[in-house]
PDB file of N, CA and C in Angstrom:
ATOM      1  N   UNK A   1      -7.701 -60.084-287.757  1.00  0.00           N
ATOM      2  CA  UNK A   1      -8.324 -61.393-287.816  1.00  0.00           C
ATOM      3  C   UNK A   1      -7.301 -62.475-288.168  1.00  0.00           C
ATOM      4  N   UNK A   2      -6.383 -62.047-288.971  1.00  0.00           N
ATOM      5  CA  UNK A   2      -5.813 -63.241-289.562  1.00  0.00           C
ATOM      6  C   UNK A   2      -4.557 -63.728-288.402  1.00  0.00           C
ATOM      7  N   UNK A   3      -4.407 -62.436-287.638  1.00  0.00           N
ATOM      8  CA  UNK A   3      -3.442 -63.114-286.506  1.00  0.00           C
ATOM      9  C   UNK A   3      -3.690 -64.273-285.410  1.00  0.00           C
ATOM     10  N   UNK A   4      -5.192 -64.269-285.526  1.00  0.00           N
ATOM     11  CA  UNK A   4      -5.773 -65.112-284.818  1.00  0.00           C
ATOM     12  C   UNK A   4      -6.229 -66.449-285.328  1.00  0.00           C
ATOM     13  N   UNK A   5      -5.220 -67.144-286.289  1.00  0.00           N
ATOM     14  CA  UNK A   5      -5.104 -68.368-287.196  1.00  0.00           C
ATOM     15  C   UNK A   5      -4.200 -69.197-286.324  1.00  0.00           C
ATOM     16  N   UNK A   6      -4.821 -70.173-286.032  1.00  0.00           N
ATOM     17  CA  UNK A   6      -3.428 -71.391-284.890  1.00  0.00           C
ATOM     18  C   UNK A   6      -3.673 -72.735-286.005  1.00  0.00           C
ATOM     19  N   UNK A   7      -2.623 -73.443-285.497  1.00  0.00           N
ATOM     20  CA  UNK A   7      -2.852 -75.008-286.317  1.00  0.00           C
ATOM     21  C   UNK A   7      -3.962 -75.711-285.921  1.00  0.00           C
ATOM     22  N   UNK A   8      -4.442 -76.541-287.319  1.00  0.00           N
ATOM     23  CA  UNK A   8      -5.581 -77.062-286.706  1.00  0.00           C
ATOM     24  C   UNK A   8      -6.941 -76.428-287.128  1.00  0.00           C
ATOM     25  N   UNK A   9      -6.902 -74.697-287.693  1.00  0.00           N
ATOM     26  CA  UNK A   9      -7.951 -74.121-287.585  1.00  0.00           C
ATOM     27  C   UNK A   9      -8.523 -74.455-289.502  1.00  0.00           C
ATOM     28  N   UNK A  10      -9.872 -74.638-289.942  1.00  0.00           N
ATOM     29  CA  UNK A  10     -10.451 -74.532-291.274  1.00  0.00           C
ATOM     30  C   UNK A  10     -10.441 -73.177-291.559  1.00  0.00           C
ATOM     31  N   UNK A  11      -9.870 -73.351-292.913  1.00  0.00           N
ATOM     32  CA  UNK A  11      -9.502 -71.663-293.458  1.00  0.00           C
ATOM     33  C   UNK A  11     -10.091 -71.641-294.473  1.00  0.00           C
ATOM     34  N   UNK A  12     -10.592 -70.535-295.065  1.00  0.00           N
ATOM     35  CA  UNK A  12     -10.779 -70.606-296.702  1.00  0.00           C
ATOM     36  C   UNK A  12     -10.417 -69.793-297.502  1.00  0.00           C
ATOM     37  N   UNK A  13      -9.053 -70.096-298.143  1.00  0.00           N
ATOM     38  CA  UNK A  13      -8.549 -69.203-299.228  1.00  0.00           C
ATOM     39  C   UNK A  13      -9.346 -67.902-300.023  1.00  0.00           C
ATOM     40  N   UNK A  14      -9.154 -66.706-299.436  1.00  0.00           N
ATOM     41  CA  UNK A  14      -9.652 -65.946-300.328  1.00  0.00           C
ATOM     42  C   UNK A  14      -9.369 -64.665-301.579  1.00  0.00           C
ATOM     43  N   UNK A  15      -8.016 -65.310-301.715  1.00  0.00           N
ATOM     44  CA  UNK A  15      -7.131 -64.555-302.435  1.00  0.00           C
ATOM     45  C   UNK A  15      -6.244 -65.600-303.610  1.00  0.00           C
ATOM     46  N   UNK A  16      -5.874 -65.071-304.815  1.00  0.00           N
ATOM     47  CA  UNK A  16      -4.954 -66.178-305.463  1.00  0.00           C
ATOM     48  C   UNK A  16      -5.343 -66.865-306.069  1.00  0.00           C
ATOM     49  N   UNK A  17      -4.802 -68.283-306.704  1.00  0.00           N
ATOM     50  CA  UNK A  17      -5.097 -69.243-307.637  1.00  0.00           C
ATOM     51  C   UNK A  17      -5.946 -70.248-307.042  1.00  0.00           C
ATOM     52  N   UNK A  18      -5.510 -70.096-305.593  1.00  0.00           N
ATOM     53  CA  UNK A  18      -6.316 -71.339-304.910  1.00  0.00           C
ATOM     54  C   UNK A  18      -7.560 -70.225-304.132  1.00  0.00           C
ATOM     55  N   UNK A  19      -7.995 -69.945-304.686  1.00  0.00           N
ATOM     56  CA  UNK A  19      -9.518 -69.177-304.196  1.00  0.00           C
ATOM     57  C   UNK A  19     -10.565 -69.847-304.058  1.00  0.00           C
ATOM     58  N   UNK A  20     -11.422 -69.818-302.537  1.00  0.00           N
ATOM     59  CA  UNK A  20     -12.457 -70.652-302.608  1.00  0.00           C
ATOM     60  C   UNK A  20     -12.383 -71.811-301.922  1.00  0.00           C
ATOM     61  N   UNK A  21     -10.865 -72.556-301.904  1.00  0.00           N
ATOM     62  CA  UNK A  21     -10.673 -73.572-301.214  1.00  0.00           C
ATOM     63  C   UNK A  21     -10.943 -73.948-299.836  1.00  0.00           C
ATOM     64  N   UNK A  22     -11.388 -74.593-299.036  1.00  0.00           N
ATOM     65  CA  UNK A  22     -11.239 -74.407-297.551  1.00  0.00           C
ATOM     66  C   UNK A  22     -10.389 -75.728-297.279  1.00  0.00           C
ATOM     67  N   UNK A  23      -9.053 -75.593-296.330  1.00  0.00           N
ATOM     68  CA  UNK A  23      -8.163 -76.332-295.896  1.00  0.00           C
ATOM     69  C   UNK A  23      -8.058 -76.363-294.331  1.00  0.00           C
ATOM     70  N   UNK A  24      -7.337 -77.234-293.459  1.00  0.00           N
ATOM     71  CA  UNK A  24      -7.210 -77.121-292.075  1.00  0.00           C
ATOM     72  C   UNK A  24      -5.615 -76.434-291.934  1.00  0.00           C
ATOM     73  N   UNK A  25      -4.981 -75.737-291.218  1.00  0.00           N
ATOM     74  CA  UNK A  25      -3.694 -75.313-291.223  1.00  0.00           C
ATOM     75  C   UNK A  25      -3.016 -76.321-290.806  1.00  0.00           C
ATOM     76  N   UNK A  26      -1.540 -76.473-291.157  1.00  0.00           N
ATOM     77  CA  UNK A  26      -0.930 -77.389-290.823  1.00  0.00           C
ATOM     78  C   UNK A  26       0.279 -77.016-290.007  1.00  0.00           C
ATOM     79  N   UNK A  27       0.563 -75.725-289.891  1.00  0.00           N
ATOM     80  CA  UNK A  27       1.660 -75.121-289.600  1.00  0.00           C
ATOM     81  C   UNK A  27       2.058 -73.773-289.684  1.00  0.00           C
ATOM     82  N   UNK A  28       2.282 -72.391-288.603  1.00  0.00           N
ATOM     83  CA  UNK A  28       2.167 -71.305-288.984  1.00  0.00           C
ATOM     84  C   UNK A  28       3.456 -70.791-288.785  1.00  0.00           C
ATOM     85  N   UNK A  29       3.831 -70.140-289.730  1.00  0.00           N
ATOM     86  CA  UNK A  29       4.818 -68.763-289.921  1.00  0.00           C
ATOM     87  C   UNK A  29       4.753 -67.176-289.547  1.00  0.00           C
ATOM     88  N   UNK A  30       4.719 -67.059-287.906  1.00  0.00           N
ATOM     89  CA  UNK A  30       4.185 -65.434-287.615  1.00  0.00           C
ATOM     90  C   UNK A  30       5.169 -65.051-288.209  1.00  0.00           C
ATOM     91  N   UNK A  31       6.351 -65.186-288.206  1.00  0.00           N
ATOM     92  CA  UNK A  31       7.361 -64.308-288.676  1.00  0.00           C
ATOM     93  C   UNK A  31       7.474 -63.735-289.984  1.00  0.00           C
ATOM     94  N   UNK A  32       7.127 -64.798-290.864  1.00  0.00           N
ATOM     95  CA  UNK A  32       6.828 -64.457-291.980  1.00  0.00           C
ATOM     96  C   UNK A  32       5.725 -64.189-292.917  1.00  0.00           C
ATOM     97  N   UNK A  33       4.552 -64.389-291.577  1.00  0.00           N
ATOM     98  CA  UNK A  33       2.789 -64.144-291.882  1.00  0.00           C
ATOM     99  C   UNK A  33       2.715 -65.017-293.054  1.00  0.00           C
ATOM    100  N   UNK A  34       3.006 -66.422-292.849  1.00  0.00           N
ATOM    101  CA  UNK A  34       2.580 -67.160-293.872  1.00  0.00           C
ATOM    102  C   UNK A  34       1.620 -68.649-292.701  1.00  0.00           C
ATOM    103  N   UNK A  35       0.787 -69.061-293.547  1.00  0.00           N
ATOM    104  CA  UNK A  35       0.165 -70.838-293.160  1.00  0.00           C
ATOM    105  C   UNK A  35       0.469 -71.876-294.095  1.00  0.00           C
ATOM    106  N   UNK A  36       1.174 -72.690-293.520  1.00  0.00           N
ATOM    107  CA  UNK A  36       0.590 -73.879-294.695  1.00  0.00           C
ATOM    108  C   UNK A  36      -0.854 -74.913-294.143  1.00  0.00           C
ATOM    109  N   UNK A  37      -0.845 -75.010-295.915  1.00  0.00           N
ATOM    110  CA  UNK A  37      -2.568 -75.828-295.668  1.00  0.00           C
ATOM    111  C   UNK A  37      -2.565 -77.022-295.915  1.00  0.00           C
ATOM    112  N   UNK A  38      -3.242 -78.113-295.631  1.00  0.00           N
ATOM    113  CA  UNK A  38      -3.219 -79.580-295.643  1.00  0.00           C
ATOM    114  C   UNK A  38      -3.585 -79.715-297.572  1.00  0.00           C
ATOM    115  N   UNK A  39      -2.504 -80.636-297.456  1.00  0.00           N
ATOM    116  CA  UNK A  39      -2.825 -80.580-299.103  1.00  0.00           C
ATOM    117  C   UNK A  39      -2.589 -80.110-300.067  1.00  0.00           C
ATOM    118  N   UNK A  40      -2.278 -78.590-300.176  1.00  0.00           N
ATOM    119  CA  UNK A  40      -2.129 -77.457-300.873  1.00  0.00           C
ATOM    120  C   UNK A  40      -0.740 -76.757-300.774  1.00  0.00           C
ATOM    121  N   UNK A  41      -0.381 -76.377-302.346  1.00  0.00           N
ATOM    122  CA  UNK A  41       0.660 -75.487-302.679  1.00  0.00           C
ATOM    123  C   UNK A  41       1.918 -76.462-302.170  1.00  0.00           C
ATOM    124  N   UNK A  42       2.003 -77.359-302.525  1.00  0.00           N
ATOM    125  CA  UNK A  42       3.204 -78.465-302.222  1.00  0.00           C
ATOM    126  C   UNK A  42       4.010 -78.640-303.328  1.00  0.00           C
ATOM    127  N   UNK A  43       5.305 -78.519-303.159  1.00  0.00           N
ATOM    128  CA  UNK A  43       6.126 -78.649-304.285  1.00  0.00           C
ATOM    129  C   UNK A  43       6.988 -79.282-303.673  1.00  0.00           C
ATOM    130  N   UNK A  44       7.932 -79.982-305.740  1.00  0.00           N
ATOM    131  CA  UNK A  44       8.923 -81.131-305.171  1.00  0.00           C
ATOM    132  C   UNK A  44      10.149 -80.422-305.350  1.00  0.00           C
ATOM    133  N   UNK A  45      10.789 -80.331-304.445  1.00  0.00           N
ATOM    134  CA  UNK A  45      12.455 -80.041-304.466  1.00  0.00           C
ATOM    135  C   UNK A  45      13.283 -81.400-304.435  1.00  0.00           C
ATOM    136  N   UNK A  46      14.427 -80.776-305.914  1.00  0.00           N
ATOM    137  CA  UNK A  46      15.176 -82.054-305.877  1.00  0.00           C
ATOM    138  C   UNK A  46      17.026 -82.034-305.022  1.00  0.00           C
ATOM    139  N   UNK A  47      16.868 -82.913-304.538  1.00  0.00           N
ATOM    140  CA  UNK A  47      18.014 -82.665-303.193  1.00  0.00           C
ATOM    141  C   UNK A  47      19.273 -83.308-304.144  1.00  0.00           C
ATOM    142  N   UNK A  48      20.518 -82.344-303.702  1.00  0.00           N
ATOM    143  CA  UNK A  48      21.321 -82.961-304.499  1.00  0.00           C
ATOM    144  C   UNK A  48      22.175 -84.227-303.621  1.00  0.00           C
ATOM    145  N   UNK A  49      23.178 -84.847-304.145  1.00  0.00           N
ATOM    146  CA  UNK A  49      23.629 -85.984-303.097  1.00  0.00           C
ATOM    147  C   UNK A  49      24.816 -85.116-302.351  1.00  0.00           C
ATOM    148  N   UNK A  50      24.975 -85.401-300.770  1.00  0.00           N
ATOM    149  CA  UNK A  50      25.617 -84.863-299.980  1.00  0.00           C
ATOM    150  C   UNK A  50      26.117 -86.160-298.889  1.00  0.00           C
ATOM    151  N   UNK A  51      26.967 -85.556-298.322  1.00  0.00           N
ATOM    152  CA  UNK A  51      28.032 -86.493-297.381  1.00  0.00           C
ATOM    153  C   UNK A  51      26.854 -86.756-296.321  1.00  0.00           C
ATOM    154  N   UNK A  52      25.230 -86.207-296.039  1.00  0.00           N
ATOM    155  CA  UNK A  52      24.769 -86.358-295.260  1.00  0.00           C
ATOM    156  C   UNK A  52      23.154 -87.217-295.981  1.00  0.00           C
ATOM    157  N   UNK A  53      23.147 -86.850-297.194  1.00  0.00           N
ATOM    158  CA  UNK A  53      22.167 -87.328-297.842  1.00  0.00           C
ATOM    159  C   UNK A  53      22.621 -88.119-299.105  1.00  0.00           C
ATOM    160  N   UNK A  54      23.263 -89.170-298.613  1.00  0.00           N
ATOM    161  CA  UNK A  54      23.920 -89.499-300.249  1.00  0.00           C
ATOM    162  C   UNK A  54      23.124 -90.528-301.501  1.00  0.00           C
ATOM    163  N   UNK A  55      21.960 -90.207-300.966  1.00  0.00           N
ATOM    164  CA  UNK A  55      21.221 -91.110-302.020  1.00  0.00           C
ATOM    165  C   UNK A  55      20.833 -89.975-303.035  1.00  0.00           C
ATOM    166  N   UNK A  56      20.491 -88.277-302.066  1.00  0.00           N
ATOM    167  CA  UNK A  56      20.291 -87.539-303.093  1.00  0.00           C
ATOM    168  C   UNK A  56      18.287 -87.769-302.908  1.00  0.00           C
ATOM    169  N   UNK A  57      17.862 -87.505-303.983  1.00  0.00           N
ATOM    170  CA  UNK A  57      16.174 -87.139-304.425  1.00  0.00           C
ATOM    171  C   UNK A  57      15.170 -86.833-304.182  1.00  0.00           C
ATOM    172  N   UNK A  58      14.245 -86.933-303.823  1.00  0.00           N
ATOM    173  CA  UNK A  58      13.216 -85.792-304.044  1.00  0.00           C
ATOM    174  C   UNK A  58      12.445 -85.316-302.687  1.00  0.00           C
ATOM    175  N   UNK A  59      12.234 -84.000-302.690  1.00  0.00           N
ATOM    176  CA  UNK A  59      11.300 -83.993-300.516  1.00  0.00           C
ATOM    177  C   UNK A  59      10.451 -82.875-301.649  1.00  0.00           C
ATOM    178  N   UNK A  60       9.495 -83.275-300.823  1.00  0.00           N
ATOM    179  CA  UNK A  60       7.827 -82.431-300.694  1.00  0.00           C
ATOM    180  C   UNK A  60       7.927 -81.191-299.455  1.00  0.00           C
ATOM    181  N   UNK A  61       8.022 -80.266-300.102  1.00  0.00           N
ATOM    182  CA  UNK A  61       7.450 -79.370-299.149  1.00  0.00           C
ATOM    183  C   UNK A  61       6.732 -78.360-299.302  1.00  0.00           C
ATOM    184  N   UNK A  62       5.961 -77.060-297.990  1.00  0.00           N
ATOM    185  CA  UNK A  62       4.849 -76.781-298.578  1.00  0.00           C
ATOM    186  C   UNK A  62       5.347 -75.575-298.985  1.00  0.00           C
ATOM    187  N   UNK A  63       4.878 -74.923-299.445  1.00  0.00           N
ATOM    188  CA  UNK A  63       4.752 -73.290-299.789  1.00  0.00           C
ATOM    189  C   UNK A  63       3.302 -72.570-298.917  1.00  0.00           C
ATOM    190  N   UNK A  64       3.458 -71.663-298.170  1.00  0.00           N
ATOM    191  CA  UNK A  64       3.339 -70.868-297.259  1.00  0.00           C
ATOM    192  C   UNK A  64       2.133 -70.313-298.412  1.00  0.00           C
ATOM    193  N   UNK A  65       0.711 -69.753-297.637  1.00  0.00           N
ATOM    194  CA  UNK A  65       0.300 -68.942-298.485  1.00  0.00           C
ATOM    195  C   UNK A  65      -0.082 -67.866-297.112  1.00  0.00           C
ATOM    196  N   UNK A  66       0.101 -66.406-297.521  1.00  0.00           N
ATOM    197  CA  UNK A  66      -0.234 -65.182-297.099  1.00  0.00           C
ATOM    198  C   UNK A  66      -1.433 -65.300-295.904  1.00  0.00           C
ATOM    199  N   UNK A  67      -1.154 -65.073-294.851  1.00  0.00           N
ATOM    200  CA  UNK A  67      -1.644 -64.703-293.843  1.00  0.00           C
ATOM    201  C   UNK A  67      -3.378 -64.213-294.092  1.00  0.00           C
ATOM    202  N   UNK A  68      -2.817 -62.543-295.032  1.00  0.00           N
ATOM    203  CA  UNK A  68      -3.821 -61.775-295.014  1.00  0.00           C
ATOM    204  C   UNK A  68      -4.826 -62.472-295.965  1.00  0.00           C
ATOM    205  N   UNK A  69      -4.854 -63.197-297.142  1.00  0.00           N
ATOM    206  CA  UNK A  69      -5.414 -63.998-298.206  1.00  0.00           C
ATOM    207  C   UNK A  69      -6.461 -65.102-297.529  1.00  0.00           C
ATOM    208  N   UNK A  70      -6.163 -65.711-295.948  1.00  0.00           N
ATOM    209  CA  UNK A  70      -6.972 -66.626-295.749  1.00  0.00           C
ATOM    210  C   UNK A  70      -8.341 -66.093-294.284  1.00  0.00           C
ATOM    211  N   UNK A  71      -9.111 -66.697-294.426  1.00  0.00           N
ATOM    212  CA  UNK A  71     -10.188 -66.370-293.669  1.00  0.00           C
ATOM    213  C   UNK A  71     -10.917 -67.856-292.962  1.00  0.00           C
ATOM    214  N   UNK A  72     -11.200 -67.341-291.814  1.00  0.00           N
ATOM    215  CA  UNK A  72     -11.604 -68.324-290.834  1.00  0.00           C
ATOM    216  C   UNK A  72     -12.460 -68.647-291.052  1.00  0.00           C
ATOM    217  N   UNK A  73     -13.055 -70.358-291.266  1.00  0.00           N
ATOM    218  CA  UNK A  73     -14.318 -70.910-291.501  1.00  0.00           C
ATOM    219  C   UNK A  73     -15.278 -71.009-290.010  1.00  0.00           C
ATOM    220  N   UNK A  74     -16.655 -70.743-290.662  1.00  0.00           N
ATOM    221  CA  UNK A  74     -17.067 -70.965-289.234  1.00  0.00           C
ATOM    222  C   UNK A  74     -17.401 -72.944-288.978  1.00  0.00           C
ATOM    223  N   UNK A  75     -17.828 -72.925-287.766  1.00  0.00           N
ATOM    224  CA  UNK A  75     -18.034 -74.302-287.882  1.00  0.00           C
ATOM    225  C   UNK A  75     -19.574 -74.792-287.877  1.00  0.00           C
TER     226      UNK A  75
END
């Protein structure tokens, strides 16, 4: 079932801290059987300054939650 998750689809967390939640996918990882969800499990990484980024500070990005953990909402 869970291979059959594309972007776009309402999921509802059923595993983990975020249990219960229902999110839309935003982006999938077959390779690594992960989704990210609109909204959810976002963290701030702080960028250091580089010859390509030289202001340096802060990007949002998501953290992936487990494939097998989410389940398809119906509509």
């Amino acid at each position: 079932m869970a291979k059959c998750l594309k972007v776009g689809d309402r999921v509802k967390v059923i595993a983990g801290d975020l249990k219960g939640t229902v999110a839309s996918i935003v982006k999938v990882d077959k390779k690594a059987g992960k989704a990210m969800l609109k909204d959810l499990n976002i963290i701030t990484r702080h960028m250091r300054k580089t010859q390509f980024n030289p202001q340096g500070g802060k990007k949002e990005i998501h953290v992936g939650i487990d494939l097998s953990n989410l389940k398809k909402e119906d509509k």
